[in-house]
PDB file of N, CA and C in Angstrom:
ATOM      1  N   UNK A   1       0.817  -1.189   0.000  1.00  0.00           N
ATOM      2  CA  UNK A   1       0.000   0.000   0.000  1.00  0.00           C
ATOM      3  C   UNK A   1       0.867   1.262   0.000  1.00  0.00           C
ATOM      4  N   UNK A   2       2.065   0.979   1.101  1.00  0.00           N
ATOM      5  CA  UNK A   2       2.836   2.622   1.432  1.00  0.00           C
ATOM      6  C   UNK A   2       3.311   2.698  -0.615  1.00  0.00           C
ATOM      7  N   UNK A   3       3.640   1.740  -1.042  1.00  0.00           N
ATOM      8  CA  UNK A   3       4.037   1.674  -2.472  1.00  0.00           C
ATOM      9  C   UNK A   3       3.201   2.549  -3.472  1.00  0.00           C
ATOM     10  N   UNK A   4       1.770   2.165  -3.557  1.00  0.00           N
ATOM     11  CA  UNK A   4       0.674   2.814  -4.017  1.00  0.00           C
ATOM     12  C   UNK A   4       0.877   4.355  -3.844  1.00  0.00           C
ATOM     13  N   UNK A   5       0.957   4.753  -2.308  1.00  0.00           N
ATOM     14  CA  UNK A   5       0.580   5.751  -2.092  1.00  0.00           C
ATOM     15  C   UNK A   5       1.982   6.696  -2.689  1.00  0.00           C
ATOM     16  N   UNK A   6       2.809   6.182  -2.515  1.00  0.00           N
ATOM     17  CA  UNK A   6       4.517   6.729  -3.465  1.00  0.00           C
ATOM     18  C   UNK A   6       4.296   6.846  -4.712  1.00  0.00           C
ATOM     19  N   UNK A   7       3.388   6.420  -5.774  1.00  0.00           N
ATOM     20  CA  UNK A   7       2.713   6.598  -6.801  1.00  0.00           C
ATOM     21  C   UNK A   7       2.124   7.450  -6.988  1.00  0.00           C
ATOM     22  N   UNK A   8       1.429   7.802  -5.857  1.00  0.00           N
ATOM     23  CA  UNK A   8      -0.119   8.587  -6.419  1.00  0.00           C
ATOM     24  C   UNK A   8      -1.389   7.907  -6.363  1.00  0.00           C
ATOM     25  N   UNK A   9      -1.414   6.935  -6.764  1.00  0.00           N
ATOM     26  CA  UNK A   9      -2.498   5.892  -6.958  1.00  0.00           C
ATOM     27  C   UNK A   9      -3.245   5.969  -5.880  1.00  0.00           C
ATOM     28  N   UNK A  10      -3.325   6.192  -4.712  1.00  0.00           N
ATOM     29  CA  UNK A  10      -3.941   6.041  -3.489  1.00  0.00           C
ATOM     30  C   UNK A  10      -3.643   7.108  -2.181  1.00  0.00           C
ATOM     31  N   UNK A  11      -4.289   7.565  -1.574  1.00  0.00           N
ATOM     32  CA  UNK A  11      -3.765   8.222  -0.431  1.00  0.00           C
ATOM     33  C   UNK A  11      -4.552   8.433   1.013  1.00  0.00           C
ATOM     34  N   UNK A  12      -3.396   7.965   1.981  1.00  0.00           N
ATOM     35  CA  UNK A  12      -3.662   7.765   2.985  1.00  0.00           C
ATOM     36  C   UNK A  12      -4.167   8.989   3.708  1.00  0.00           C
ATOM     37  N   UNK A  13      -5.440   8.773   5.158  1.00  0.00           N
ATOM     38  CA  UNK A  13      -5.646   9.619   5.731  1.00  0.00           C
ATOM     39  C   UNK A  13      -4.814  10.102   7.144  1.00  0.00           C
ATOM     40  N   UNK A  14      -4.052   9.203   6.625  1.00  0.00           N
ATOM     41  CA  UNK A  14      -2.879   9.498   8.054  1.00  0.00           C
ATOM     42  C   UNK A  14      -1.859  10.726   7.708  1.00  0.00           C
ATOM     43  N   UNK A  15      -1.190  11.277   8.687  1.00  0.00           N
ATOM     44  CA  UNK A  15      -0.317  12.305   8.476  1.00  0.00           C
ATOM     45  C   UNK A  15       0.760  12.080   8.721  1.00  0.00           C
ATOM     46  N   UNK A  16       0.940  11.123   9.399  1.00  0.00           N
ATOM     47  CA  UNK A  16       2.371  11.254   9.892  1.00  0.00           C
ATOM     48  C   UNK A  16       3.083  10.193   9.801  1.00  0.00           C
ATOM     49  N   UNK A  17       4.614   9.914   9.335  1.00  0.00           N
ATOM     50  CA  UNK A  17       4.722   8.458   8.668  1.00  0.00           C
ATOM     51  C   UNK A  17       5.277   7.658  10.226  1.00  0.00           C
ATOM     52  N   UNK A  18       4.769   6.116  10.154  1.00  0.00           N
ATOM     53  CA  UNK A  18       5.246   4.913  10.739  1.00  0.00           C
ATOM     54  C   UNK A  18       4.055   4.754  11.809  1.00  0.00           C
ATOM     55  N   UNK A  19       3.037   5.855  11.089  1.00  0.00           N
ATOM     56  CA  UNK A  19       1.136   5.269  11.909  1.00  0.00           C
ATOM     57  C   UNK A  19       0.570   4.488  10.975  1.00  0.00           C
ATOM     58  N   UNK A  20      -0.433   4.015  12.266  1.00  0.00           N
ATOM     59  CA  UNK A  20      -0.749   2.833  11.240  1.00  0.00           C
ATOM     60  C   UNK A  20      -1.980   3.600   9.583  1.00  0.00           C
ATOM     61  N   UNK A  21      -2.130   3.264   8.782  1.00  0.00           N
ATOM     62  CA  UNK A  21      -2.653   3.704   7.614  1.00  0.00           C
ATOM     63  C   UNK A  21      -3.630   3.974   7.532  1.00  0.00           C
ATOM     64  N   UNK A  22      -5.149   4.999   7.320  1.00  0.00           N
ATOM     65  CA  UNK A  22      -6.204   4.724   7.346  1.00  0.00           C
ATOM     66  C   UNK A  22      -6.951   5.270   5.811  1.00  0.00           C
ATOM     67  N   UNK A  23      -7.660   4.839   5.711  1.00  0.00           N
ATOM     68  CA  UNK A  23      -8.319   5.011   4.081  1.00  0.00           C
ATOM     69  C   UNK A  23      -9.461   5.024   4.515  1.00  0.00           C
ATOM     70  N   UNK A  24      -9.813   5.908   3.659  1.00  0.00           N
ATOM     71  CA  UNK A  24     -11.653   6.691   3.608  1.00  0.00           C
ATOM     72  C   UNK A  24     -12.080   5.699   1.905  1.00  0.00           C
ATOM     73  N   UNK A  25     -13.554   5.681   1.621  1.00  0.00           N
ATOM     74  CA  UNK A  25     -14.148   5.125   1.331  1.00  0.00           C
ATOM     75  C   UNK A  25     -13.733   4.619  -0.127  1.00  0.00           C
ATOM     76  N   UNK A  26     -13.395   5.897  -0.880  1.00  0.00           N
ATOM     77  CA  UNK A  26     -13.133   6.224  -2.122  1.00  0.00           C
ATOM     78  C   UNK A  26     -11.615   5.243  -2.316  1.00  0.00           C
ATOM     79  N   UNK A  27     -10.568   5.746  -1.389  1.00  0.00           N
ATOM     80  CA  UNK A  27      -9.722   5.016  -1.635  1.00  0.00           C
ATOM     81  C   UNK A  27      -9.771   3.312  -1.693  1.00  0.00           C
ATOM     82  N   UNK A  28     -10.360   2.768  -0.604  1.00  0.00           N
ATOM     83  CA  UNK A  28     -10.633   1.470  -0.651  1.00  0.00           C
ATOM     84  C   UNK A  28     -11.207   0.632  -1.925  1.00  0.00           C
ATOM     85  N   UNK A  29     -12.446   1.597  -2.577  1.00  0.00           N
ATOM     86  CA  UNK A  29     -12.692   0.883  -3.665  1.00  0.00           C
ATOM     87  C   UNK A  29     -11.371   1.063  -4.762  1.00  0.00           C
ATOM     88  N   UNK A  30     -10.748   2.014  -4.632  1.00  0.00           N
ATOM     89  CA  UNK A  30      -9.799   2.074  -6.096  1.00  0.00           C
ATOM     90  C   UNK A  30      -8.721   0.922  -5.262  1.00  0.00           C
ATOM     91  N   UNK A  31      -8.435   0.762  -4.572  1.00  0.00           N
ATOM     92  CA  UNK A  31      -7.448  -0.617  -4.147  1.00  0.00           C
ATOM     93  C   UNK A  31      -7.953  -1.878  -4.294  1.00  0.00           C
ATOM     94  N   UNK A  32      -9.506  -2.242  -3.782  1.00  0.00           N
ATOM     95  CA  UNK A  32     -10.184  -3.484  -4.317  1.00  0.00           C
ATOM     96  C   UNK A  32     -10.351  -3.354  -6.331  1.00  0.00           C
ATOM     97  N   UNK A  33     -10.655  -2.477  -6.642  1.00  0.00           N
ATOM     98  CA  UNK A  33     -10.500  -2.457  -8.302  1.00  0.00           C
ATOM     99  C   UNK A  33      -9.281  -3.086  -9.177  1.00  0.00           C
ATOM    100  N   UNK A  34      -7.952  -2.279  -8.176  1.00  0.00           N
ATOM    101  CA  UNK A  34      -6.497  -2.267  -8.809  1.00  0.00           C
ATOM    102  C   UNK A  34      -6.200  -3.700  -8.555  1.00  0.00           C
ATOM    103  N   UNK A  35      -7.148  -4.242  -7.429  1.00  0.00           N
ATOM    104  CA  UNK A  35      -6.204  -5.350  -7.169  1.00  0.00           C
ATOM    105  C   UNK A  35      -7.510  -6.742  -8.000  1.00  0.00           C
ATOM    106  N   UNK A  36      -8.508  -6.842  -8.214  1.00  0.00           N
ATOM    107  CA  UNK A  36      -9.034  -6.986  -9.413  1.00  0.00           C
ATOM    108  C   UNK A  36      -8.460  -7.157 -10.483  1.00  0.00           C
ATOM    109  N   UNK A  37      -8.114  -6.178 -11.118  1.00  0.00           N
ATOM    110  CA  UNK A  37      -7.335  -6.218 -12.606  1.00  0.00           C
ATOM    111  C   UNK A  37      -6.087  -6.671 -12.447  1.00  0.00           C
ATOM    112  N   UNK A  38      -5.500  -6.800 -11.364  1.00  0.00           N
ATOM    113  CA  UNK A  38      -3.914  -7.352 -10.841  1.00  0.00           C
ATOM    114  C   UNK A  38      -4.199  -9.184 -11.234  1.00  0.00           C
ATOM    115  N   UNK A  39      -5.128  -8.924 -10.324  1.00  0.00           N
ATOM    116  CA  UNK A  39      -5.777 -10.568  -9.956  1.00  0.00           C
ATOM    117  C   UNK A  39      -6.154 -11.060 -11.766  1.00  0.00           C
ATOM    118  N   UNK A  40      -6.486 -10.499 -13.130  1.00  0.00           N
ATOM    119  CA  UNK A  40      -7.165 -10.441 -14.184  1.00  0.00           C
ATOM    120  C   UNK A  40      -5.730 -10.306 -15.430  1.00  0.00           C
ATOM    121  N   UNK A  41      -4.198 -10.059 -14.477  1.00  0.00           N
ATOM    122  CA  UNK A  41      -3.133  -9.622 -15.581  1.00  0.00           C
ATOM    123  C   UNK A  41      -2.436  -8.479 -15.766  1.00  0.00           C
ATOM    124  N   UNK A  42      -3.779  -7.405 -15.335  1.00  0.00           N
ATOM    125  CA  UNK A  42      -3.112  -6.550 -15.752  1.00  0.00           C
ATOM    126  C   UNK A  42      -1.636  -5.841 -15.015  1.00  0.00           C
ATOM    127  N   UNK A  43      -1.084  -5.204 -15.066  1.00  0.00           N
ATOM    128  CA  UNK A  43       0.053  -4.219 -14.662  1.00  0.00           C
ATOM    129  C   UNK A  43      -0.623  -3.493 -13.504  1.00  0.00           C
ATOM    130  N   UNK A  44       0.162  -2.839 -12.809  1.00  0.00           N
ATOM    131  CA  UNK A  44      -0.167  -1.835 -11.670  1.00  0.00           C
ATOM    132  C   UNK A  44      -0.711  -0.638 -12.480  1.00  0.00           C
ATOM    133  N   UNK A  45       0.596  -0.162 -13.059  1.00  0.00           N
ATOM    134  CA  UNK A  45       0.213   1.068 -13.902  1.00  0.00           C
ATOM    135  C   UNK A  45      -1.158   1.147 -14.698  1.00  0.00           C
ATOM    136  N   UNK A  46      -1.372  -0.248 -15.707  1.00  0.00           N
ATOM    137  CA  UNK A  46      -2.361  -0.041 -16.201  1.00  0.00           C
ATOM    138  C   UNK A  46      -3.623  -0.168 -15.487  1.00  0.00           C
ATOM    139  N   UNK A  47      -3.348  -0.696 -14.612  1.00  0.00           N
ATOM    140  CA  UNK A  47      -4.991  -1.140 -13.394  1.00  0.00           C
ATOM    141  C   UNK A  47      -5.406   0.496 -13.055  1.00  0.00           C
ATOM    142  N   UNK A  48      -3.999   0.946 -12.562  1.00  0.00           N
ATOM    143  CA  UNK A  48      -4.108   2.455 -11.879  1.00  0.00           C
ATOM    144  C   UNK A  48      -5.021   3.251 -13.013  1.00  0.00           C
ATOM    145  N   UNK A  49      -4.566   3.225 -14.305  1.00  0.00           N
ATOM    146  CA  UNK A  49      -4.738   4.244 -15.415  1.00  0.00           C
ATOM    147  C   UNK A  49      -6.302   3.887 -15.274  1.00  0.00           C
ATOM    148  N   UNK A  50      -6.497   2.294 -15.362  1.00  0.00           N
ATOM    149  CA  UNK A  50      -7.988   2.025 -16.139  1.00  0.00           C
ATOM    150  C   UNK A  50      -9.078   2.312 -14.751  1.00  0.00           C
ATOM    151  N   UNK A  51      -8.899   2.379 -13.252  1.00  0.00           N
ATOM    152  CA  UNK A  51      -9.313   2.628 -12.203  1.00  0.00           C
ATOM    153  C   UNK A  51      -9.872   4.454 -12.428  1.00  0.00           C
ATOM    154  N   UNK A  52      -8.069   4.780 -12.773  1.00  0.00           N
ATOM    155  CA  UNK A  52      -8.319   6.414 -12.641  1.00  0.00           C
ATOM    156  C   UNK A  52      -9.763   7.186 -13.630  1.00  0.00           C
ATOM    157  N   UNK A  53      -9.821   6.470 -15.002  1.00  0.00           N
ATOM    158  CA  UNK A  53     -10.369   6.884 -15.517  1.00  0.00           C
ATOM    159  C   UNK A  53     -11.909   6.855 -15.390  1.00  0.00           C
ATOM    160  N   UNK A  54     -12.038   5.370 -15.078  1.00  0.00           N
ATOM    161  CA  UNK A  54     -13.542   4.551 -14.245  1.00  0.00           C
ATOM    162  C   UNK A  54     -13.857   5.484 -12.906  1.00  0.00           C
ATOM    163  N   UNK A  55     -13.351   6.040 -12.532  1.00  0.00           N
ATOM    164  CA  UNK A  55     -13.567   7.182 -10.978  1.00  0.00           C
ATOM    165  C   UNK A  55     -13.598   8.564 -12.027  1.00  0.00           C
ATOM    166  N   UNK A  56     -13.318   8.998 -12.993  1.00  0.00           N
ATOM    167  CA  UNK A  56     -13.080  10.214 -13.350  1.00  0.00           C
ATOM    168  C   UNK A  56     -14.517  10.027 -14.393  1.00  0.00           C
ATOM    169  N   UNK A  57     -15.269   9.174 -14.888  1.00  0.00           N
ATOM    170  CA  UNK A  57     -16.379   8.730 -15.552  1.00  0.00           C
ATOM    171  C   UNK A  57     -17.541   8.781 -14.338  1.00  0.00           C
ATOM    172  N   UNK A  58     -17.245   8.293 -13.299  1.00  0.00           N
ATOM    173  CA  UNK A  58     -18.411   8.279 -12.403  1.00  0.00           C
ATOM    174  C   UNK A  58     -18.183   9.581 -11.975  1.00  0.00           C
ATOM    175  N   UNK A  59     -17.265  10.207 -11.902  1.00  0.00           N
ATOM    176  CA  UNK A  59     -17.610  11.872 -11.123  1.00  0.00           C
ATOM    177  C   UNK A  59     -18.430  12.830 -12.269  1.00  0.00           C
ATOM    178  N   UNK A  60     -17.873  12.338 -13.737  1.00  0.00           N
ATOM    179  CA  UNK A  60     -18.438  13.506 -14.281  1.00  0.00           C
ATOM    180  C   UNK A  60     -19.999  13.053 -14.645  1.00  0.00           C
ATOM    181  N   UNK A  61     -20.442  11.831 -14.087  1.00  0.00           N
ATOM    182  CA  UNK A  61     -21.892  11.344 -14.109  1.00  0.00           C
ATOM    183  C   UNK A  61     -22.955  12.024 -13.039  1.00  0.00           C
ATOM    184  N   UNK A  62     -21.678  11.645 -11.964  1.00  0.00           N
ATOM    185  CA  UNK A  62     -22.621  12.236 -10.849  1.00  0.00           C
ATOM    186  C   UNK A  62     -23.059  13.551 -10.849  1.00  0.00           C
ATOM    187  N   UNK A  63     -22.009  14.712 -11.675  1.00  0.00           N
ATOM    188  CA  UNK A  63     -22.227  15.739 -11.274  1.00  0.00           C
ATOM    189  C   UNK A  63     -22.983  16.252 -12.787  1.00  0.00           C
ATOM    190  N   UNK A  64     -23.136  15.423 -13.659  1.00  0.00           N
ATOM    191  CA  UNK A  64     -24.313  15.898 -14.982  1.00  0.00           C
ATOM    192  C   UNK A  64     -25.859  15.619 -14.373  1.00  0.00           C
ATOM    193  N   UNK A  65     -25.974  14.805 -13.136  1.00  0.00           N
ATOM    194  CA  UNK A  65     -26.801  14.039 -12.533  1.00  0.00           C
ATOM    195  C   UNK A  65     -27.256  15.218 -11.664  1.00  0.00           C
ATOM    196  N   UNK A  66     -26.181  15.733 -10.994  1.00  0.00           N
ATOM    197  CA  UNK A  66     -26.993  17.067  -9.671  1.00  0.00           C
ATOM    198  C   UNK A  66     -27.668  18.044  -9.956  1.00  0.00           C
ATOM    199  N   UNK A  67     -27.422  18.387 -11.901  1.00  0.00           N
ATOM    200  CA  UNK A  67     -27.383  19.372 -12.626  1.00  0.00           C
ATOM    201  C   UNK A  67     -29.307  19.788 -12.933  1.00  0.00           C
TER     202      UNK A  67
END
């Protein structure tokens, strides 16, 4: 996970390093997703890319949706 979060891919709600890690809602599903497509072949990078974009599709849904 600390790996992920050295990426970008994920980020912790903790502040201060060598506590233990905590993740809010959003993050958890993009780690069960990444690790999905891990589990399916794919690459980190590409899980990350195809996650990022699948979260960047549901935001711009939700918010054509509030409209």
């Amino acid at each position: 996970m600390r790996y992920w979060e050295d990426k970008g891919i994920i980020t912790s709600l903790t502040e201060e390093e060598g506590k233990n890690r905590r993740y809010d809602c959003k993050n958890i599903k993009k780690m069960l997703l990444i690790k999905e497509l891990l589990d399916e072949g794919y690459t980190l990078d590409a899980s990350a890319e195809k996650v990022k974009k699948r979260m960047e599709m549901i935001e711009e849904t939700l918010n054509k949706l509030k409209k």
